[in-house]
N, C-alpha and C. Protein backbone atom coordinates (compact mmCIF):
# COMPACT_ATOMS: atom_id res chain seq x y z
N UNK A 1 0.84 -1.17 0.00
CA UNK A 1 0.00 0.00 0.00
C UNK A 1 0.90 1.24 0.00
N UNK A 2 0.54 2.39 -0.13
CA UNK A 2 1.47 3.87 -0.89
C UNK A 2 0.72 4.84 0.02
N UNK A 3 1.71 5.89 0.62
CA UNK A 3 1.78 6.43 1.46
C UNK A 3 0.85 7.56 0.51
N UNK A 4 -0.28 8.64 1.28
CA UNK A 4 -1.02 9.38 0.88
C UNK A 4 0.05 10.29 0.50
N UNK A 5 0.57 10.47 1.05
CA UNK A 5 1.57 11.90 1.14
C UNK A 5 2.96 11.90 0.46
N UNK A 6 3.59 10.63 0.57
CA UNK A 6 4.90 10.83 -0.77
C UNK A 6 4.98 9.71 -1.59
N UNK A 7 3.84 8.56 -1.50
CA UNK A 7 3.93 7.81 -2.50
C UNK A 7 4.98 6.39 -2.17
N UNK A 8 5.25 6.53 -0.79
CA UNK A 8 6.04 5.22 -0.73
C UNK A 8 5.45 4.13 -0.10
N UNK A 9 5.89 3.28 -0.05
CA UNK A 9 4.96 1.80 0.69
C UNK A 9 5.11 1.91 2.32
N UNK A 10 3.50 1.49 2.88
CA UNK A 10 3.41 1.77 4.48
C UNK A 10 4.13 0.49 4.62
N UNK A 11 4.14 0.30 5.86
CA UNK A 11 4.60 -1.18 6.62
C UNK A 11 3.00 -1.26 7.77
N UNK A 12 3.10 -2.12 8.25
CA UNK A 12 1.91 -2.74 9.32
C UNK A 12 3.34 -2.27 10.77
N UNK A 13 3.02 -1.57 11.81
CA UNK A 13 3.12 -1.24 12.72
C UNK A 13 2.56 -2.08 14.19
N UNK A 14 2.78 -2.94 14.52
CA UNK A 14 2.14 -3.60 15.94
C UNK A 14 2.77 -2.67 16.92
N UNK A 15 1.89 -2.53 18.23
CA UNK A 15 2.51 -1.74 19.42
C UNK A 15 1.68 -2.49 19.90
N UNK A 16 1.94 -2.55 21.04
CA UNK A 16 1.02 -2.95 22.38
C UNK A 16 -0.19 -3.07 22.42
N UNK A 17 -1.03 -1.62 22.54
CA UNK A 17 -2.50 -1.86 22.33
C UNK A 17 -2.54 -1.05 20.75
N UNK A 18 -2.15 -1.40 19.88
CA UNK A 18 -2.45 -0.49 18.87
C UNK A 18 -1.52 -1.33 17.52
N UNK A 19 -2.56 -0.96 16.43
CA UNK A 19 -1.79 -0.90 15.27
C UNK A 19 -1.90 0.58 14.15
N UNK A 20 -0.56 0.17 13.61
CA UNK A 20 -0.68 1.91 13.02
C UNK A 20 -0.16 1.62 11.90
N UNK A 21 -0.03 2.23 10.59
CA UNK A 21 0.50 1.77 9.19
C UNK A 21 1.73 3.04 8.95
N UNK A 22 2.68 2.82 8.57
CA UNK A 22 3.56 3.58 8.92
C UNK A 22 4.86 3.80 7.29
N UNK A 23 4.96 4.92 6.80
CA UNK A 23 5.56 4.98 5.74
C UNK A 23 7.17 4.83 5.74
N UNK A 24 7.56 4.19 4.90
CA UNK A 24 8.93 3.82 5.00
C UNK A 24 9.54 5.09 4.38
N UNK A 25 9.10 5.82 4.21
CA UNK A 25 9.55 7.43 3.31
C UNK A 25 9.19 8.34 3.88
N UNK A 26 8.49 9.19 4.24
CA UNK A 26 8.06 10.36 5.31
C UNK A 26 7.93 10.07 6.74
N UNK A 27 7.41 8.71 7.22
CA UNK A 27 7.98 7.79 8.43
C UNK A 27 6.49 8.53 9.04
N UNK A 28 5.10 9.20 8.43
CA UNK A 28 4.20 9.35 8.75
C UNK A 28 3.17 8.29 9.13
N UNK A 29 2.27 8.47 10.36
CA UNK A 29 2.09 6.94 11.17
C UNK A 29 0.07 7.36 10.67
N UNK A 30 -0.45 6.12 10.20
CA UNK A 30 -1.99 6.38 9.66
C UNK A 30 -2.79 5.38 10.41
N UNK A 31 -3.84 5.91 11.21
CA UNK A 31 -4.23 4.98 11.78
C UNK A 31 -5.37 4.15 11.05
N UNK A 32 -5.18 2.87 11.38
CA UNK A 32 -6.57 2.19 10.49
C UNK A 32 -7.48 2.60 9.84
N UNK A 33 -8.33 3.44 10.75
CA UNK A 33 -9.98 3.76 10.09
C UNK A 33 -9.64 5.17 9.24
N UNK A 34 -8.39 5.77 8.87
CA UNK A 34 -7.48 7.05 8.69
C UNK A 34 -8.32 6.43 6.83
N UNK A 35 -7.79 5.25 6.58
CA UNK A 35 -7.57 4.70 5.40
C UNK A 35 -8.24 3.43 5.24
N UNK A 36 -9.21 3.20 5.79
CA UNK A 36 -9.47 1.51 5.41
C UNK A 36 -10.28 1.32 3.95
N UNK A 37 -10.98 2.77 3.99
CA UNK A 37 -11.04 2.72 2.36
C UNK A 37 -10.46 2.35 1.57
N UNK A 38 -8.67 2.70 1.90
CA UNK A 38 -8.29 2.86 0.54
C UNK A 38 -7.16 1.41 0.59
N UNK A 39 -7.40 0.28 1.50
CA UNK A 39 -6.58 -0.66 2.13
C UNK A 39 -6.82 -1.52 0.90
N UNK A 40 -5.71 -2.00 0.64
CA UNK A 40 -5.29 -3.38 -0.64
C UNK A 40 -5.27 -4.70 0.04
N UNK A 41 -5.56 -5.26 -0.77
CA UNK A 41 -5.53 -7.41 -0.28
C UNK A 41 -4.60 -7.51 0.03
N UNK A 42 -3.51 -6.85 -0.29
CA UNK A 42 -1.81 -7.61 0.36
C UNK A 42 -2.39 -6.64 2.39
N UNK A 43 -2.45 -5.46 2.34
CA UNK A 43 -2.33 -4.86 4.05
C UNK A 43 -3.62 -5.53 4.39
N UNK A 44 -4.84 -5.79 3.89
CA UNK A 44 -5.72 -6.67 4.71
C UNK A 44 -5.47 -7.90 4.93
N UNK A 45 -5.06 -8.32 4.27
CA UNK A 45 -4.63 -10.31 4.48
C UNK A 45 -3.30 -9.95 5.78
N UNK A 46 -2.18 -8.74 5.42
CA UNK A 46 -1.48 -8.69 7.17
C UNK A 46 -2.15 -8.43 8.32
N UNK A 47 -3.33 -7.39 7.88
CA UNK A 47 -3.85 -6.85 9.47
C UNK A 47 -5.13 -7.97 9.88
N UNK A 48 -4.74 -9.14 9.08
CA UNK A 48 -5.95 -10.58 9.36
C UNK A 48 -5.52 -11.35 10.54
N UNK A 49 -3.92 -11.15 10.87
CA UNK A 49 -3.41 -12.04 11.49
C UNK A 49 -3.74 -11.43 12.68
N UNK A 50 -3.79 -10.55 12.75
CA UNK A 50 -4.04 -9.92 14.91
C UNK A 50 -5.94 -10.06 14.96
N UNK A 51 -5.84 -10.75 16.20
CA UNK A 51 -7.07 -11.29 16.75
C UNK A 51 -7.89 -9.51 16.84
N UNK A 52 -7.80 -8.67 17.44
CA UNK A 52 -8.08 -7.42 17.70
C UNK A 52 -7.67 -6.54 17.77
N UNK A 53 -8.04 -5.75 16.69
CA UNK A 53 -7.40 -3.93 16.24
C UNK A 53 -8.27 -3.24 17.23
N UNK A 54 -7.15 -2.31 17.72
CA UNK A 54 -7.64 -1.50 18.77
C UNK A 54 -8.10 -0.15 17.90
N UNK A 55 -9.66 0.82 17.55
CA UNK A 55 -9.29 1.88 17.00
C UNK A 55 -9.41 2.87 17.98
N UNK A 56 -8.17 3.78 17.72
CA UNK A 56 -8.10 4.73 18.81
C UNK A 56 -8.38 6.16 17.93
């Protein structure tokens, strides 16, 4: 998935109580419901594996 803002690929972010999608290029952090619109089969099939997304 491609960062809104410079076009580079997020990564999946785990923390503690939280997940956050996070750009490997501006290093800007998007929270789930930020973008779930615009979420691709490759970041939904990763964010499948955690039992419960916390949205904060």
């Amino acid at each position: 998935m491609k960062c809104r803002e410079c076009d580079k690929h997020l990564v999946v972010q785990r923390r503690c109580r939280q997940v956050r999608l996070q750009c490997t290029g501006c290093r800007k952090e998007f929270r789930i419901h930020e973008i779930a619109a615009d979420l691709d089969p490759e970041t939904e099939a990763e964010l499948e594996r955690f039992t419960c997304i916390i949205y904060d």
